[in-house]
Each structure stands twice: as structure tokens, then as C-alpha cells.
N, C-alpha and C. Protein backbone atom coordinates (compact mmCIF):
# COMPACT_ATOMS: atom_id res chain seq x y z
N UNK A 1 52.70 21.13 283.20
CA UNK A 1 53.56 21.15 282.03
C UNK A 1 53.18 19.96 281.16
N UNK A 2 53.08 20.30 280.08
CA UNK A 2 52.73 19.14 278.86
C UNK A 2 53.60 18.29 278.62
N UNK A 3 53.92 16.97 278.21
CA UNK A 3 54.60 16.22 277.58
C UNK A 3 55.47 16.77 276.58
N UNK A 4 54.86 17.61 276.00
CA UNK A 4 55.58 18.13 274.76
C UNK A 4 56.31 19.31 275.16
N UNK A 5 56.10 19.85 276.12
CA UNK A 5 56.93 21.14 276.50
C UNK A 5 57.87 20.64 277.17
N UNK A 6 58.20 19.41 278.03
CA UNK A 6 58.96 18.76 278.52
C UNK A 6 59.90 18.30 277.51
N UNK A 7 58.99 17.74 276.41
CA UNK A 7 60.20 17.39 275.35
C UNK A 7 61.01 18.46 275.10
N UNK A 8 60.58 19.52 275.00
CA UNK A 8 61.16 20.81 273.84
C UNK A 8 62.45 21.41 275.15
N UNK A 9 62.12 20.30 276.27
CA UNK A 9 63.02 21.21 277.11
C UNK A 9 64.07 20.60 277.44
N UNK A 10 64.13 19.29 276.96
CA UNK A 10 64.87 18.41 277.37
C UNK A 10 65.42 18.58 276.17
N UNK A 11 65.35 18.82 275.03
CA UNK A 11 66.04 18.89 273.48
C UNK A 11 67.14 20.23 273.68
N UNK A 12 66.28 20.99 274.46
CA UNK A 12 67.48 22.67 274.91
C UNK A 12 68.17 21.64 275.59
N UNK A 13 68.28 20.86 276.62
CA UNK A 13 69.36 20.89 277.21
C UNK A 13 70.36 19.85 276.93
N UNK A 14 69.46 18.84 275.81
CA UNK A 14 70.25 18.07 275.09
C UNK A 14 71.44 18.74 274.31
N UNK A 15 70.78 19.51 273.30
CA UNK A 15 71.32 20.35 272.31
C UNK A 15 72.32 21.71 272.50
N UNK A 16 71.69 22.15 274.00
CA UNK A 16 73.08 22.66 274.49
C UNK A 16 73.87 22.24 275.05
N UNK A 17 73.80 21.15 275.35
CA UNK A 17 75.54 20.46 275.52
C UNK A 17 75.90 19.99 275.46
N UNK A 18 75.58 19.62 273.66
CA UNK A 18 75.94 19.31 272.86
C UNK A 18 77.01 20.47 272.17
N UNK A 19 76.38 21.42 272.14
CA UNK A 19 77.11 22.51 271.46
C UNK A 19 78.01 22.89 272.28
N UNK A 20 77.84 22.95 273.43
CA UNK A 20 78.96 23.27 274.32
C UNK A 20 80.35 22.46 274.76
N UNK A 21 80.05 21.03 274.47
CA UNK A 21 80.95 20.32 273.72
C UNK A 21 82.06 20.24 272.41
N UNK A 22 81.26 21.02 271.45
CA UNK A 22 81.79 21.28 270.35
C UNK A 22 82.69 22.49 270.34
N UNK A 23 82.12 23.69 271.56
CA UNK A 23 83.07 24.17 271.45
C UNK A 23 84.25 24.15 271.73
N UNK A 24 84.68 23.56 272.86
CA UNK A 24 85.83 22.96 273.55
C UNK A 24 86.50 22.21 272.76
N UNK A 25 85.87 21.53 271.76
CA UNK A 25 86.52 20.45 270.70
C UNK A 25 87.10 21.73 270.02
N UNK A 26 86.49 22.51 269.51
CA UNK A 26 87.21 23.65 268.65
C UNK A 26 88.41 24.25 269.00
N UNK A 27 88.07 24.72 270.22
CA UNK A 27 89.27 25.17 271.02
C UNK A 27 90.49 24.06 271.06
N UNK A 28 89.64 23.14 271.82
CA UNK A 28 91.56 22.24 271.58
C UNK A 28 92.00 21.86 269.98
N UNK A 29 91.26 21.88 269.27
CA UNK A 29 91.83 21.82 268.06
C UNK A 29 92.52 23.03 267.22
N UNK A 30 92.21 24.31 267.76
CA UNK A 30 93.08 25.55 267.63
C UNK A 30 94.06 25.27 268.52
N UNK A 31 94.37 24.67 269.66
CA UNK A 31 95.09 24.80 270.55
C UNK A 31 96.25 23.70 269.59
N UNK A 32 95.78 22.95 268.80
CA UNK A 32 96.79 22.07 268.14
C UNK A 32 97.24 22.73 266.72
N UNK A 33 96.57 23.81 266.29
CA UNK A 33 97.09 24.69 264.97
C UNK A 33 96.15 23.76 263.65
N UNK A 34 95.11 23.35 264.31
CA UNK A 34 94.05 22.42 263.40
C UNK A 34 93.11 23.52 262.96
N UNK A 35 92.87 24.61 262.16
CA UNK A 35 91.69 25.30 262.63
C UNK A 35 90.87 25.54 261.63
N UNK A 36 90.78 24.02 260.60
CA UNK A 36 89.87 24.18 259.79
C UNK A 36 88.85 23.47 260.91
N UNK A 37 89.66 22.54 261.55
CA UNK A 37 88.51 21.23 262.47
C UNK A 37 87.90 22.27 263.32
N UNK A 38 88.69 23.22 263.91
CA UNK A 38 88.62 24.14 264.74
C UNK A 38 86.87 24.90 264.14
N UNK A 39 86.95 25.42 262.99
CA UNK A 39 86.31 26.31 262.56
C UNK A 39 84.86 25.65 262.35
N UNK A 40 85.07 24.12 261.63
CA UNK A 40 84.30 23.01 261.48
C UNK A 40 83.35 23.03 262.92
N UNK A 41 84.26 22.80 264.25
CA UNK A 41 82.95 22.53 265.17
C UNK A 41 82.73 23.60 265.89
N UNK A 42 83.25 24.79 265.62
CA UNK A 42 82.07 26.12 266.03
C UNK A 42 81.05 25.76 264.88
N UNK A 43 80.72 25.72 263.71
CA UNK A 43 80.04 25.64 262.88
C UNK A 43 78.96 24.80 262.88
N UNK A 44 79.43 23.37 263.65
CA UNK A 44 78.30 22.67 264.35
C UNK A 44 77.64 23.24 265.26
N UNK A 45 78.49 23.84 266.82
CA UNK A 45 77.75 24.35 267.34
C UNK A 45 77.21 25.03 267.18
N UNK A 46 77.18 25.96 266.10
CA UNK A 46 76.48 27.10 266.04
C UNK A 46 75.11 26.40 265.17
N UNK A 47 75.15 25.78 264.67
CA UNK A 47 73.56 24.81 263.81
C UNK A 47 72.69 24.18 264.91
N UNK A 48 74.01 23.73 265.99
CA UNK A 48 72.58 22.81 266.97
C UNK A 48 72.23 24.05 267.88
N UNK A 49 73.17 25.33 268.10
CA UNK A 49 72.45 26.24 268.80
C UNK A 49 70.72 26.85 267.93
N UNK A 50 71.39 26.74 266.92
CA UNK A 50 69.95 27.16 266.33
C UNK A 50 68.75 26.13 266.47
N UNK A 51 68.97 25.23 266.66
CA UNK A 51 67.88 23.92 266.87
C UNK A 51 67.33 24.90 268.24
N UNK A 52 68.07 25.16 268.97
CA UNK A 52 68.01 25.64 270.81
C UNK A 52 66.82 26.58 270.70
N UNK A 53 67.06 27.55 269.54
CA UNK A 53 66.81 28.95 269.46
C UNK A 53 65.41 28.77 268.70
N UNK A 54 65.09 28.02 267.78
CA UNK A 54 63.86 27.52 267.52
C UNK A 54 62.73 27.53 268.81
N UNK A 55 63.38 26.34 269.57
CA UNK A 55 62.56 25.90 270.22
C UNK A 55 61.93 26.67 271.46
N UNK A 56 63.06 27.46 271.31
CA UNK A 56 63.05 28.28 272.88
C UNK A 56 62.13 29.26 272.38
N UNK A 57 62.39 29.61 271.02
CA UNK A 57 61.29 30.80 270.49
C UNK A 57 59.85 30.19 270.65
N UNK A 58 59.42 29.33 270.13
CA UNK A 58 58.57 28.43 270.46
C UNK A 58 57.63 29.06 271.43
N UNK A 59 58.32 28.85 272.76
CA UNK A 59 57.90 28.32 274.13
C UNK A 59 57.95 29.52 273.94
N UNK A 60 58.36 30.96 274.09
CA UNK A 60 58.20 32.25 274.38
C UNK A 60 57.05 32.66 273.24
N UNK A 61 56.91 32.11 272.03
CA UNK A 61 55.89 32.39 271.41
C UNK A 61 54.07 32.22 272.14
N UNK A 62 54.31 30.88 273.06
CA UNK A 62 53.29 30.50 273.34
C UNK A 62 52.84 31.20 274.47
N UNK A 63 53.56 31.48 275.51
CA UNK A 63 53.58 32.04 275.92
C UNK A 63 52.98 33.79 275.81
N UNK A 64 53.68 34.17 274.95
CA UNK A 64 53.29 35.68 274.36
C UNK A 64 51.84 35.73 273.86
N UNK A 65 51.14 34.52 273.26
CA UNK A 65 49.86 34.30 272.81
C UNK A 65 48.69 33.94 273.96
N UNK A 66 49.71 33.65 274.78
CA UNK A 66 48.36 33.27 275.90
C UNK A 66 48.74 31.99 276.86
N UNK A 67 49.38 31.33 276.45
CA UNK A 67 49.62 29.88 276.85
C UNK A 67 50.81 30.01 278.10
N UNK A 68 50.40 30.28 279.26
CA UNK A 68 51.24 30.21 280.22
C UNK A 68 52.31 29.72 280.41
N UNK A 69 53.51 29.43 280.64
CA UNK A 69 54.17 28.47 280.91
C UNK A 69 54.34 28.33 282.37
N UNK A 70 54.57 26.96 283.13
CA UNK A 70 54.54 26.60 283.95
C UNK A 70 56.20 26.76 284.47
N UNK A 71 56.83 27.34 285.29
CA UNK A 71 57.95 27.68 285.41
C UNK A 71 58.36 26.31 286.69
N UNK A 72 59.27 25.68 286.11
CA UNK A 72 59.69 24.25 286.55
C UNK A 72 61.17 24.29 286.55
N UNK A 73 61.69 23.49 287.78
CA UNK A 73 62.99 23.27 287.67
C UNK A 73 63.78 23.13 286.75
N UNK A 74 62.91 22.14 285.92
CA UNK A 74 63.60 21.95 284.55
C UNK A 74 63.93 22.89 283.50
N UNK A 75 63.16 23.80 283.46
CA UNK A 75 62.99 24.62 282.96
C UNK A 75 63.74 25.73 282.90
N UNK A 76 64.07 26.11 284.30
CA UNK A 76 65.36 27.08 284.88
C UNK A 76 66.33 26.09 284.41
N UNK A 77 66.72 25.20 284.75
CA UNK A 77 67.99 24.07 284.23
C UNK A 77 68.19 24.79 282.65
N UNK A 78 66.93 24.21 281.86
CA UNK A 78 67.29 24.47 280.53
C UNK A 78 67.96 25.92 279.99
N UNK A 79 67.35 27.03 280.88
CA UNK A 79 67.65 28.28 280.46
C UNK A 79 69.45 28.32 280.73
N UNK A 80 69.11 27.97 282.14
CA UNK A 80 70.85 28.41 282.44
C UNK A 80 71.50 27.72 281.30
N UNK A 81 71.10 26.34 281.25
CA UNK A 81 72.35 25.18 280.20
C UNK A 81 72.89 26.24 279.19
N UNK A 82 71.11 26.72 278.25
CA UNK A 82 71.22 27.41 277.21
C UNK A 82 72.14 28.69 277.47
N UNK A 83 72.07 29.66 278.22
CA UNK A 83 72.70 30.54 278.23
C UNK A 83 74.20 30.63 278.35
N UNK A 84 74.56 29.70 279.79
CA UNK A 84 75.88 29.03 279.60
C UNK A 84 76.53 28.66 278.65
N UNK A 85 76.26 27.97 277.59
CA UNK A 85 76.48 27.49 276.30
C UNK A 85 76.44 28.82 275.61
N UNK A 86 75.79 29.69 275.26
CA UNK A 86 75.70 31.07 274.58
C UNK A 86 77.04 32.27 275.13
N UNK A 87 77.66 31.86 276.32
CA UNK A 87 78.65 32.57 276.17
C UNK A 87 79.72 31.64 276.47
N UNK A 88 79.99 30.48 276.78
CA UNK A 88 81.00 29.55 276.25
C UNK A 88 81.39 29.86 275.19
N UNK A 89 80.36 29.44 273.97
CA UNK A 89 80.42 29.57 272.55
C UNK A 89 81.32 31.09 272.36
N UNK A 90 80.80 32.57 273.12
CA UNK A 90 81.45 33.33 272.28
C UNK A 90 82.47 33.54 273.15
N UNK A 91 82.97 33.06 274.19
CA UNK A 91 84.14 33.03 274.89
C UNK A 91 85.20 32.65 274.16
N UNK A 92 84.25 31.45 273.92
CA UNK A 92 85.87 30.20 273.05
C UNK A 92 86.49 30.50 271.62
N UNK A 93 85.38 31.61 271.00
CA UNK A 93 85.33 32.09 269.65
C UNK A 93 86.66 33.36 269.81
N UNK A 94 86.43 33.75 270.93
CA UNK A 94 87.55 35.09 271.09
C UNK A 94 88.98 34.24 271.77
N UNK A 95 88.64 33.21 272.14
CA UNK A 95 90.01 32.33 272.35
C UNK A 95 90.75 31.77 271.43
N UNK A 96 90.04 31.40 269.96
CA UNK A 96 90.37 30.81 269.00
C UNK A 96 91.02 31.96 268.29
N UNK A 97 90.67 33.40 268.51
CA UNK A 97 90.94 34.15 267.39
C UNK A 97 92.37 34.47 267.93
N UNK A 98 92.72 34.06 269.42
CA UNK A 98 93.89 34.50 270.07
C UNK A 98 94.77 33.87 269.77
N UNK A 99 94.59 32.18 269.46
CA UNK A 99 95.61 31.23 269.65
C UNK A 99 96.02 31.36 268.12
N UNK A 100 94.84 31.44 267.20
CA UNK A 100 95.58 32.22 265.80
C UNK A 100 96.80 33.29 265.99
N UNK A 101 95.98 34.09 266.42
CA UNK A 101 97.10 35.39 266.48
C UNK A 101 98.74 34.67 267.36
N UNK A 102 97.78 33.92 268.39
CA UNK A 102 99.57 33.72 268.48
C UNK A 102 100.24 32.54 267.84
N UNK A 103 99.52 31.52 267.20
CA UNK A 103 100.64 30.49 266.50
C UNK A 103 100.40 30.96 264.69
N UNK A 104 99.78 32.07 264.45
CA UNK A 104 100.54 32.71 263.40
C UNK A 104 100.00 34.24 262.95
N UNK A 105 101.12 34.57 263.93
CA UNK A 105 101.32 36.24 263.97
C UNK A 105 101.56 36.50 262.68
N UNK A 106 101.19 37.91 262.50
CA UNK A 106 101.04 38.77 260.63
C UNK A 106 102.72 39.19 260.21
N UNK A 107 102.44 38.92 259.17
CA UNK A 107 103.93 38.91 258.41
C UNK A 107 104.58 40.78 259.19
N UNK A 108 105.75 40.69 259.21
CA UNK A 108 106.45 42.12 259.49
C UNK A 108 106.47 42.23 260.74
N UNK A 109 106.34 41.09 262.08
CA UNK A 109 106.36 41.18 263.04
C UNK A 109 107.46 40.93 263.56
């Protein structure tokens, strides 16, 4: 494994949890009836997921061209982080839309 593929892998797992952080921030901030802040750090996470999604394309690009990748602990680490984080994110997104619905239910209820 290259130096640089090491970097790009350590940035996934930087960057996902990072984002996976943010979502939880979102959530408890719906959980407080905050949900611009709320809306604010899905919105982060969803920018540093794209940093993720770059990179990861990347490495599957090189791959697809010829360039083997060396399948490394780290590597499995990074995937799971990333994926974990990919349904956190839309877990917490269908949690947020709940705690709306319940701290402000639609008029005529």
C-alpha cells in the first residue's frame, strides 16, 4: 500500500466521523426544537460525506484501471466507518423528520 493510499484512507475515516458526529449533533438539536442548527449539521455532514465519496471513488477508480488495491485492515476499517456513517446519516434524517412531526404536528390535529 502506498503512502498516499494510506492517506486517502485515513481522510475516509477521519471524515467519516466526523460526519457521523454531526449527525448526532443534529439530532440532539431537533431533540431541543432547534432545527435550523438541526438542518445546518446534516448539511455539514452531508459536504464532508462527499469529501468520503471523492476519495473512495478514487481508489475504486484505480482500481477499475488496473491498479490493484492491496486489501488491508485499514482499509476494511475505513469501509465499515464509511458505511456506518452512510446509514447513521439516513437513520438520523428519518429521526429528525419524526421529532418534527411530533413537536409540531399539522394544523387540524
Amino acid at each position: 500500500m502506498t503512502l498516499e493510499t494510506e492517506q486517502y484512507i485515513c481522510t475516509i475515516i477521519s471524515c467519516a466521523g466526523e460526519a457521523r458526529s454531526l449527525c448526532f449533533e443534529a439530532l440532539q438539536a431537533a431533540k431541543k426544537g432547534d432545527f435550523d442548527k438541526s438542518e445546518e449539521c446534516m448539511k455539514k455532514a452531508q459536504e464532508t460525506l462527499l469529501q468520503t465519496h471523492h476519495i473512495h471513488s478514487d481508489i475504486i477508480q484505480q482500481e477499475a484501471s488496473g491498479e490493484k488495491q492491496e486489501v488491508s485492515l485499514l482499509l476494511v476499517h475505513a469501509e465499515d466507518h464509511l458505511m456506518n456513517t452512510l446509514l447513521t446519516k439516513d437513520l438520523i434524517k428519518e429521526m429528525i423528520e419524526m421529532v418534527k412531526m411530533i413537536q409540531q404536528p399539522t394544523k387540524g390535529e
